[in-house]
N, C-alpha and C. Protein backbone atom coordinates (compact mmCIF):
# COMPACT_ATOMS: atom_id res chain seq x y z
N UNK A 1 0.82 -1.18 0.00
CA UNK A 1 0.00 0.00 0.00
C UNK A 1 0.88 1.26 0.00
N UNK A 2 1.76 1.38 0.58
CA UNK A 2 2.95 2.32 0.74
C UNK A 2 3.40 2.39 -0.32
N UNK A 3 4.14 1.78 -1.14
CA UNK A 3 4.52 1.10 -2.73
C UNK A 3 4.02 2.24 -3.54
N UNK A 4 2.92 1.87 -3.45
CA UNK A 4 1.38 2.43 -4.34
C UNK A 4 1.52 3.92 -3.80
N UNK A 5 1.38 4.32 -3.15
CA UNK A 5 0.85 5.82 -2.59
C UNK A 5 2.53 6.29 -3.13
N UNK A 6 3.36 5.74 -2.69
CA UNK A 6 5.07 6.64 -3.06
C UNK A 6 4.75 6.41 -4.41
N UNK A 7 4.61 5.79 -5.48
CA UNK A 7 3.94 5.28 -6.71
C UNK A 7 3.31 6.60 -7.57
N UNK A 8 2.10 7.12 -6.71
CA UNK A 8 1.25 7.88 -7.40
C UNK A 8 1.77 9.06 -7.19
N UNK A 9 2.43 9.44 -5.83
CA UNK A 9 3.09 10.43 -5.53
C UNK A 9 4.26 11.15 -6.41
N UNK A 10 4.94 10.21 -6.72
CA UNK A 10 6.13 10.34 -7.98
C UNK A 10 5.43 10.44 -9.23
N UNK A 11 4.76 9.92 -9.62
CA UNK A 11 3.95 10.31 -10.93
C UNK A 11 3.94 11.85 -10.94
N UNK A 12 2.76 11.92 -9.50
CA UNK A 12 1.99 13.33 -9.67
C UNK A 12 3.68 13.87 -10.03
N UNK A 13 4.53 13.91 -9.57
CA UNK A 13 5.48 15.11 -9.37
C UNK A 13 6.33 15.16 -10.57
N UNK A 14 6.38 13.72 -11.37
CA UNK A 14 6.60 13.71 -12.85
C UNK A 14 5.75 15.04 -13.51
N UNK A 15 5.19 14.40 -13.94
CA UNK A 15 3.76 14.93 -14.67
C UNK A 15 4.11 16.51 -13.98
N UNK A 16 3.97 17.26 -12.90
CA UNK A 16 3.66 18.40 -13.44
C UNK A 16 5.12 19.14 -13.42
N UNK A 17 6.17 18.47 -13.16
CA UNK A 17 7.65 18.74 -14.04
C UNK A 17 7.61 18.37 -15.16
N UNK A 18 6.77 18.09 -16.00
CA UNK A 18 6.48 17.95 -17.29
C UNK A 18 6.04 19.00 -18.21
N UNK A 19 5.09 19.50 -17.04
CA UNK A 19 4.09 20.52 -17.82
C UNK A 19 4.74 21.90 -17.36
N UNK A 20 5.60 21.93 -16.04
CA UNK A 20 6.50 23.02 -16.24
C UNK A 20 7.55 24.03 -16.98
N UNK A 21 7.53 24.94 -17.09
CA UNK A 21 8.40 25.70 -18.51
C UNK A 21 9.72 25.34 -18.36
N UNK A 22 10.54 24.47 -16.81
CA UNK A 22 11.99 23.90 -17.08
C UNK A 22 11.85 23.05 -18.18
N UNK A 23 10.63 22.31 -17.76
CA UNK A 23 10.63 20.71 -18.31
C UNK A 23 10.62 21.22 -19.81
N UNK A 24 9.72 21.86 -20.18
CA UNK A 24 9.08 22.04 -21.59
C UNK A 24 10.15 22.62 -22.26
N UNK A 25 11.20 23.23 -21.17
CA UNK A 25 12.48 24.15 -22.24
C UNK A 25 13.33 22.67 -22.66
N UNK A 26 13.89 22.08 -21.86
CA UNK A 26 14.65 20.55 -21.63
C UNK A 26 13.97 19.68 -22.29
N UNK A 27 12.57 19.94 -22.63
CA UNK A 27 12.32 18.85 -23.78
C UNK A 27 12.25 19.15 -24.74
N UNK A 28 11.89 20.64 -25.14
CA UNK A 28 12.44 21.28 -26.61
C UNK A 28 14.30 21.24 -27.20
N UNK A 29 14.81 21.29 -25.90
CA UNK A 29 16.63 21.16 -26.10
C UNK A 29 16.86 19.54 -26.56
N UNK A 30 16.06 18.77 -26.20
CA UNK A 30 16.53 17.58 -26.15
C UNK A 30 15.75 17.34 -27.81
N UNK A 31 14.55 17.17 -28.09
CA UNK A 31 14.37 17.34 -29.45
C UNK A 31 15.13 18.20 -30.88
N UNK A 32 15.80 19.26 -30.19
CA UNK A 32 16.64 19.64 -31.51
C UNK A 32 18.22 19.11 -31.23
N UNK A 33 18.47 18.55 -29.96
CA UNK A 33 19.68 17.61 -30.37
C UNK A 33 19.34 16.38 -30.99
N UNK A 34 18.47 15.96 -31.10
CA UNK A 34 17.91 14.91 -31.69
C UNK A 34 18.05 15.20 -33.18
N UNK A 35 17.22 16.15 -33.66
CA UNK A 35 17.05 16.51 -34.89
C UNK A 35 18.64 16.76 -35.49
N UNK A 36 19.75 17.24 -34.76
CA UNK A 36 20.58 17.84 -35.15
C UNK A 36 21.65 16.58 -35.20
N UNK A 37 21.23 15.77 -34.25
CA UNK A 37 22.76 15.12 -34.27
C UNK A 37 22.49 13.38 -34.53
N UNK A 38 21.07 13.19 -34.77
CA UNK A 38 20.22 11.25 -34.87
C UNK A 38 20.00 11.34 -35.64
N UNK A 39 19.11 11.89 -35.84
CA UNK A 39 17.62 12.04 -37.27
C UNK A 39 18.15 12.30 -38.85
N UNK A 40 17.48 11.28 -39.44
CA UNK A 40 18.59 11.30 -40.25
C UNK A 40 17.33 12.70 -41.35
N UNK A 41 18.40 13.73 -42.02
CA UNK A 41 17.56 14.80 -42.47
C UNK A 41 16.97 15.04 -43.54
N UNK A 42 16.39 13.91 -43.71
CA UNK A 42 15.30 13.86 -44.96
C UNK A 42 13.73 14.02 -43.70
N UNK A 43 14.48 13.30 -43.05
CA UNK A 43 13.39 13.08 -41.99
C UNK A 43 12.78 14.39 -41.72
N UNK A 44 13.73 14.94 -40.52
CA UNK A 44 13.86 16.08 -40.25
C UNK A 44 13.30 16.82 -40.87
N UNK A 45 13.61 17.32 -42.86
CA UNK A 45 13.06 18.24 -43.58
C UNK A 45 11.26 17.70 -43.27
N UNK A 46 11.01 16.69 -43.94
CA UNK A 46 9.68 16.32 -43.70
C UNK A 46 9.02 16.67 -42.20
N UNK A 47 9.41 16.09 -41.31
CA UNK A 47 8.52 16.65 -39.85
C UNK A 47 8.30 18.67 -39.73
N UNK A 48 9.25 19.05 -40.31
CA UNK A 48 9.39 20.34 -40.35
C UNK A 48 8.53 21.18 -41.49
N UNK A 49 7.70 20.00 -42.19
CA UNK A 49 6.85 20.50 -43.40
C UNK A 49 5.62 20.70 -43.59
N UNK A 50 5.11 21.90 -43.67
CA UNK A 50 3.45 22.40 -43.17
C UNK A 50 2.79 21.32 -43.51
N UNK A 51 3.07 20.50 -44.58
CA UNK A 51 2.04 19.99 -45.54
C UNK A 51 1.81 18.19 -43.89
N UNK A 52 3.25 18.03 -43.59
CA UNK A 52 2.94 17.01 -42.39
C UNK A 52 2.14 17.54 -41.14
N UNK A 53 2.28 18.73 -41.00
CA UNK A 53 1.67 19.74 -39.77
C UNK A 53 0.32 19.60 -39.67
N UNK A 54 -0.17 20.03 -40.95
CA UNK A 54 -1.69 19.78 -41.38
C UNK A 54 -2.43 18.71 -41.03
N UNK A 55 -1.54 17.78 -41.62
CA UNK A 55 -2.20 16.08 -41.18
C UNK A 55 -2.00 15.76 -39.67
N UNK A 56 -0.48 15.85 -39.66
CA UNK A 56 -0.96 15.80 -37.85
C UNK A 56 -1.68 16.24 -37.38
N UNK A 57 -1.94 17.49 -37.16
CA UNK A 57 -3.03 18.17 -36.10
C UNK A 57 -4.40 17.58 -37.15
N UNK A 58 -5.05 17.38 -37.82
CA UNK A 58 -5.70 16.62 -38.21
C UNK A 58 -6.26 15.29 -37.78
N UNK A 59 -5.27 14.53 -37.75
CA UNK A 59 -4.86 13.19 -37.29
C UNK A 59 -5.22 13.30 -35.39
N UNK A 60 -4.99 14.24 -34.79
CA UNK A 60 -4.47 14.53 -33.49
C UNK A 60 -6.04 14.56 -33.08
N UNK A 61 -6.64 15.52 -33.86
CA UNK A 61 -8.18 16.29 -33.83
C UNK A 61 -9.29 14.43 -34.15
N UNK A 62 -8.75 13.72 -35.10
CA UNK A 62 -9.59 12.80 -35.22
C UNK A 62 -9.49 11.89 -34.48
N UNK A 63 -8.64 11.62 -34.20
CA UNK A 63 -8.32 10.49 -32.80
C UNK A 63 -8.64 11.22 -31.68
N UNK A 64 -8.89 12.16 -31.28
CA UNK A 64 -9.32 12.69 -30.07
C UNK A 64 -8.41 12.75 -29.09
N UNK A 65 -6.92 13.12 -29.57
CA UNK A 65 -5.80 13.03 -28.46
C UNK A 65 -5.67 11.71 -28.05
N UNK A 66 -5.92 10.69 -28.65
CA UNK A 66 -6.34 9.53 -27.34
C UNK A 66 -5.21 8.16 -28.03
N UNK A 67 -4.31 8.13 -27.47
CA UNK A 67 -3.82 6.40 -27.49
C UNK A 67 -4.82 5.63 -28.36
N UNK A 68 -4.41 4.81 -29.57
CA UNK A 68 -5.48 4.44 -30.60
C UNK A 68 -5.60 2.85 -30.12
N UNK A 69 -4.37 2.63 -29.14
CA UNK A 69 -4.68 1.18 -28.82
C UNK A 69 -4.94 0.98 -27.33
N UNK A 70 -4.21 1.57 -26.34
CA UNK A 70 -5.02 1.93 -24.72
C UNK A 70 -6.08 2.36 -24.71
N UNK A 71 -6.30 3.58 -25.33
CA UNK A 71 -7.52 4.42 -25.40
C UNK A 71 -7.37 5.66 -24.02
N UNK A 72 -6.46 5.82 -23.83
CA UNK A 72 -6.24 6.87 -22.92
C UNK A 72 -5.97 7.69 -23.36
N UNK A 73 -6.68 8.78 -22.44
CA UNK A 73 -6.38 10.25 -23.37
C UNK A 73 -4.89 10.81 -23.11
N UNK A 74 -4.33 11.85 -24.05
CA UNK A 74 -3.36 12.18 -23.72
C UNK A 74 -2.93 13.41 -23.80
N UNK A 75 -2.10 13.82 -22.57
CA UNK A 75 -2.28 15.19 -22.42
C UNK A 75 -1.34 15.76 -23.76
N UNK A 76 -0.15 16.45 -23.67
CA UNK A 76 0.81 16.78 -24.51
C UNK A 76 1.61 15.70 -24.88
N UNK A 77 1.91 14.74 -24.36
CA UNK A 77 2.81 13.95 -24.77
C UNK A 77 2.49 12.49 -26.09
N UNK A 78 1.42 13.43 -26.92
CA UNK A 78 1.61 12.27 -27.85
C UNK A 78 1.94 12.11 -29.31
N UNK A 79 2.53 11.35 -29.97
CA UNK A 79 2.70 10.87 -30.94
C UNK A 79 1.82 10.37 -32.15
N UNK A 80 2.02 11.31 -33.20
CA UNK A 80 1.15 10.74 -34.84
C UNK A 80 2.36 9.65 -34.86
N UNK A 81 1.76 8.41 -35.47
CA UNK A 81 2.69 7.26 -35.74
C UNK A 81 2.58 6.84 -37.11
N UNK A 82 3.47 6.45 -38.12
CA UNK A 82 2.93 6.03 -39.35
C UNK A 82 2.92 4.51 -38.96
N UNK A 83 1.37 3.86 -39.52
CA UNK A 83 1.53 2.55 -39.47
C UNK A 83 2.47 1.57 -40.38
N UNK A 84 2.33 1.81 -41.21
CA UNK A 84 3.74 1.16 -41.73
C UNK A 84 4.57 2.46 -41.80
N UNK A 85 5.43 2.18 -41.59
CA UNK A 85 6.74 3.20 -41.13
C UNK A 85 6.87 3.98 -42.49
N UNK A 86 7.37 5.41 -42.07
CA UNK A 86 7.46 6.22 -42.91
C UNK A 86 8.82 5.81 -43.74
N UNK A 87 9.80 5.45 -43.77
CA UNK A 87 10.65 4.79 -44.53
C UNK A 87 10.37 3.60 -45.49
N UNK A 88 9.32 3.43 -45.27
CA UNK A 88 8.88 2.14 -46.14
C UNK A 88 8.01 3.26 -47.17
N UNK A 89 7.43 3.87 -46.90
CA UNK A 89 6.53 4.78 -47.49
C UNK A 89 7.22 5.20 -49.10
N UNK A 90 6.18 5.07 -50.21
CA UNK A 90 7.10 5.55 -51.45
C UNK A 90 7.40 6.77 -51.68
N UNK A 91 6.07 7.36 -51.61
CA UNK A 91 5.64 8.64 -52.18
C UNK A 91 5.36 9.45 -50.84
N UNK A 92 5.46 10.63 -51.42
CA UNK A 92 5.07 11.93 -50.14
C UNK A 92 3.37 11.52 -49.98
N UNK A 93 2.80 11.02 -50.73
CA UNK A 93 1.01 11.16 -50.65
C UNK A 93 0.85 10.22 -49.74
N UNK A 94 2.11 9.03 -49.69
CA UNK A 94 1.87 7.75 -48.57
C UNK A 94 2.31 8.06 -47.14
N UNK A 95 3.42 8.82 -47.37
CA UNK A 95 3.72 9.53 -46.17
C UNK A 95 2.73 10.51 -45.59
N UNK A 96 1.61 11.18 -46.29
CA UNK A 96 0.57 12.12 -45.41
C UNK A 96 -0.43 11.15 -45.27
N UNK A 97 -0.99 10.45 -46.27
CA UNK A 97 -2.06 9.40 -46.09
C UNK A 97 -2.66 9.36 -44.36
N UNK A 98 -3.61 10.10 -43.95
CA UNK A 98 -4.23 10.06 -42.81
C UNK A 98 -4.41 8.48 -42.55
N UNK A 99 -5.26 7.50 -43.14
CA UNK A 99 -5.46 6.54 -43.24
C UNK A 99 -4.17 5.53 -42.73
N UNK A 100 -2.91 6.12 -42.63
CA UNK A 100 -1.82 5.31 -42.30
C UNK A 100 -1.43 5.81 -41.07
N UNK A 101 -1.81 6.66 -40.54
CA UNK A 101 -1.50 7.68 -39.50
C UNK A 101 -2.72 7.00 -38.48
N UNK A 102 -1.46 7.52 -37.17
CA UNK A 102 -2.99 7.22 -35.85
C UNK A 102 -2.10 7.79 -34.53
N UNK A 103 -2.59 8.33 -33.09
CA UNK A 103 -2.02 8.94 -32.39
C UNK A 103 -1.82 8.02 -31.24
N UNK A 104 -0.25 7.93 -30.84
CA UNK A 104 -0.15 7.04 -29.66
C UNK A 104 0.37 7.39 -28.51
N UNK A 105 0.98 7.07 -27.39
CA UNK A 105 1.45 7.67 -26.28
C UNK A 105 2.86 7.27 -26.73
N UNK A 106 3.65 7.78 -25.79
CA UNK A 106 5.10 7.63 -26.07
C UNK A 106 5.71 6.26 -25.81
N UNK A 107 4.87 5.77 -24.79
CA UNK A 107 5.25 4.74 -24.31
C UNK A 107 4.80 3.39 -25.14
N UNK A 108 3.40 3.64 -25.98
CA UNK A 108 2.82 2.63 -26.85
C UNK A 108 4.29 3.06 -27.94
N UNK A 109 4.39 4.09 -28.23
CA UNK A 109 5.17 4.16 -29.48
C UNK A 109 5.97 3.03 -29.48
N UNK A 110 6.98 3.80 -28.64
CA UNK A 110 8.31 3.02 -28.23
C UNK A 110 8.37 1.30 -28.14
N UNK A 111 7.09 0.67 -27.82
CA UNK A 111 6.86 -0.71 -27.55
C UNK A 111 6.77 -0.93 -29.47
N UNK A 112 5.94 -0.14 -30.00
CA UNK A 112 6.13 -0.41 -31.45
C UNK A 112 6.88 -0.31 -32.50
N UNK A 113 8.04 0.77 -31.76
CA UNK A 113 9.15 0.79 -32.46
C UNK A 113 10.10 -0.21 -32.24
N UNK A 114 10.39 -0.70 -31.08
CA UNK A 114 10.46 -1.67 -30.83
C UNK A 114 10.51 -3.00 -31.78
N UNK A 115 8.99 -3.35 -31.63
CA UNK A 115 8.58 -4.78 -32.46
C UNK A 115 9.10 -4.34 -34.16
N UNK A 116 9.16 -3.20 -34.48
CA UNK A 116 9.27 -2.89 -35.81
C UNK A 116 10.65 -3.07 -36.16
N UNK A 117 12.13 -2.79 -35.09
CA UNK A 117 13.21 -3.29 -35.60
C UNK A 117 13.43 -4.80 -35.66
N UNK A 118 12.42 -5.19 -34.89
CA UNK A 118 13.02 -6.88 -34.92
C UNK A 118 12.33 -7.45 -35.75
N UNK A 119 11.45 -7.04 -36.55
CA UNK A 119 10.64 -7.56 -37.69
C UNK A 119 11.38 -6.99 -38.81
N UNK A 120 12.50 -5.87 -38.76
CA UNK A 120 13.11 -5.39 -39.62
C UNK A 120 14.41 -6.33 -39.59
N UNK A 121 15.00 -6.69 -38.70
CA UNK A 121 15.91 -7.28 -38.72
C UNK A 121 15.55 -8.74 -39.38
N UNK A 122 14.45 -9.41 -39.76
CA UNK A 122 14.45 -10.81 -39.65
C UNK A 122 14.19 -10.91 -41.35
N UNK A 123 14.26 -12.15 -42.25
CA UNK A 123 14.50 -12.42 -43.49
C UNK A 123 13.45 -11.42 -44.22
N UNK A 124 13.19 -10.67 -45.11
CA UNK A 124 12.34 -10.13 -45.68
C UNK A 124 11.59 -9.10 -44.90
N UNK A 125 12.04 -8.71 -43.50
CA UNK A 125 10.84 -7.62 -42.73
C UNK A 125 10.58 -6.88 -43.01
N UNK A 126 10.95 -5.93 -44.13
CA UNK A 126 10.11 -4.52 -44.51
C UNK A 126 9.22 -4.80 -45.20
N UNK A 127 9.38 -5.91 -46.12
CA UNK A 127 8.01 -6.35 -46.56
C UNK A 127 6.89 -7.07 -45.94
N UNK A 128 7.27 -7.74 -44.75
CA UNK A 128 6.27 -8.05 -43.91
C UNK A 128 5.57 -6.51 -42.74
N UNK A 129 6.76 -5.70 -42.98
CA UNK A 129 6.35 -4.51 -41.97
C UNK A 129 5.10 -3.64 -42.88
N UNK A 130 5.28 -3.58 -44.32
CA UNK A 130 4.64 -2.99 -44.90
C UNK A 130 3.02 -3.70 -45.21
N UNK A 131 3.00 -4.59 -44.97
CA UNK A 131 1.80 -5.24 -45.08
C UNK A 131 0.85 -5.64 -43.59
N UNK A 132 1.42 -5.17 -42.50
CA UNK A 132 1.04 -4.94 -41.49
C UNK A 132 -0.01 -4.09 -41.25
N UNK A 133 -1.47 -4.48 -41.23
CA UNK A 133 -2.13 -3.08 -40.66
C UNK A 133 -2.18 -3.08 -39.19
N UNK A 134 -3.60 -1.60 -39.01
CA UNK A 134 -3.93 -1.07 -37.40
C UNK A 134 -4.43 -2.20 -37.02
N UNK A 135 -5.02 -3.15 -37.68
CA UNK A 135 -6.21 -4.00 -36.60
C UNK A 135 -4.78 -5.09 -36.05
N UNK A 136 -3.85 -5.48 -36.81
CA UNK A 136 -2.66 -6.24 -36.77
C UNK A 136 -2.15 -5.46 -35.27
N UNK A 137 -1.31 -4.53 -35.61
CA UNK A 137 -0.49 -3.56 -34.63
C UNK A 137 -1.56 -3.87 -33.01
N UNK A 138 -2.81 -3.22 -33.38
CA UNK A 138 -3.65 -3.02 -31.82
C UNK A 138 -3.56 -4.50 -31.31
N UNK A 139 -3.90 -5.51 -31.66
CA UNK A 139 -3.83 -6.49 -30.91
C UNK A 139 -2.84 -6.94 -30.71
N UNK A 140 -1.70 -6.59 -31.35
CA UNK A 140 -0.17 -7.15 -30.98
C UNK A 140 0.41 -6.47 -29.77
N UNK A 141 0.22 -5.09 -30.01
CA UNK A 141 0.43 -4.13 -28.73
C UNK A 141 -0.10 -4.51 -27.58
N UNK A 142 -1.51 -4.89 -27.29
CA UNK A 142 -2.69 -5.29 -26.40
C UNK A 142 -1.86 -6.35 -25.95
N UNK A 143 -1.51 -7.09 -26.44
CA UNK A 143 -1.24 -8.62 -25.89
C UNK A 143 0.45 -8.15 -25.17
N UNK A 144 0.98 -7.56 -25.86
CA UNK A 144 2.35 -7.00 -25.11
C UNK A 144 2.15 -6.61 -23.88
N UNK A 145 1.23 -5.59 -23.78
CA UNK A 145 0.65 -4.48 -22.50
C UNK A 145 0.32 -5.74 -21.75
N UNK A 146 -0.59 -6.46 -22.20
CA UNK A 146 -1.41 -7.66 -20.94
C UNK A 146 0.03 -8.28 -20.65
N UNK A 147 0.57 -9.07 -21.32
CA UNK A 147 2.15 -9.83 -20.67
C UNK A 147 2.78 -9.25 -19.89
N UNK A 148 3.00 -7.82 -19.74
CA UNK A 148 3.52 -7.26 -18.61
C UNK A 148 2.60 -7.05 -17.44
């Protein structure tokens, strides 16, 4: 019970060092070292391109802020995800394609980025990654989340 209460207690104090202007400066610093020194900059140009802006907040507005496979809402911290990965993507029209797009938490992301290198790593995976849909992904995720 103690566990639990120090538990929720540390959250709360996450969370609103999150939403504080240190946090929010330290997570804007940490995203343009990202951009500047990981990301490889094709990428970069694209995230930085009205025409992706559009669809996200789009995308953001139709999902309702909400985790597409928890279903929890989410405050600032979430993620447009391409379902099959934007590197697999041919064309710029596949890369905006709403229809391939869906909004997740950081933490769903990450579990899916995840499964996506080791399906990349294995005989043929970008072609199995590309033929992957949402109804595929949600229950694969679901069953991850329940195992833990």
């Amino acid at each position: 019970m103690h566990k639990e209460q120090h538990d929720q207690e540390w959250q709360a104090k996450k969370d609103e060092f999150r939403r504080s202007k240190l946090g929010q400066a330290i997570k804007a610093q940490k995203t343009k070292q990202y951009d500047l020194n990981e990301r490889d900059p094709e990428a970069v140009a694209f995230y930085h391109n009205k025409q992706w802006q559009r669809v996200r907040d789009y995308v953001y507005s139709r999902d309702m802020a909400t985790d597409q496979v928890t279903g929890q809402v989410l405050g600032n911290r979430k993620v447009v995800d391409h379902i099959v990965p934007m590197r697999l993507c041919k064309t710029m029209a596949d890369k905006l394609n709403p229809d391939n797009l869906w909004v997740l938490s950081y933490k769903t992301h990450y579990r899916k980025t995840k499964i996506e290198q080791i399906i990349s790593s294995q005989h043929n995976g970008d072609i199995k990654l590309q033929h992957l849909n949402r109804a595929w992904w949600t229950k694969i995720l679901k069953e991850k989340k329940e195992d833990k």
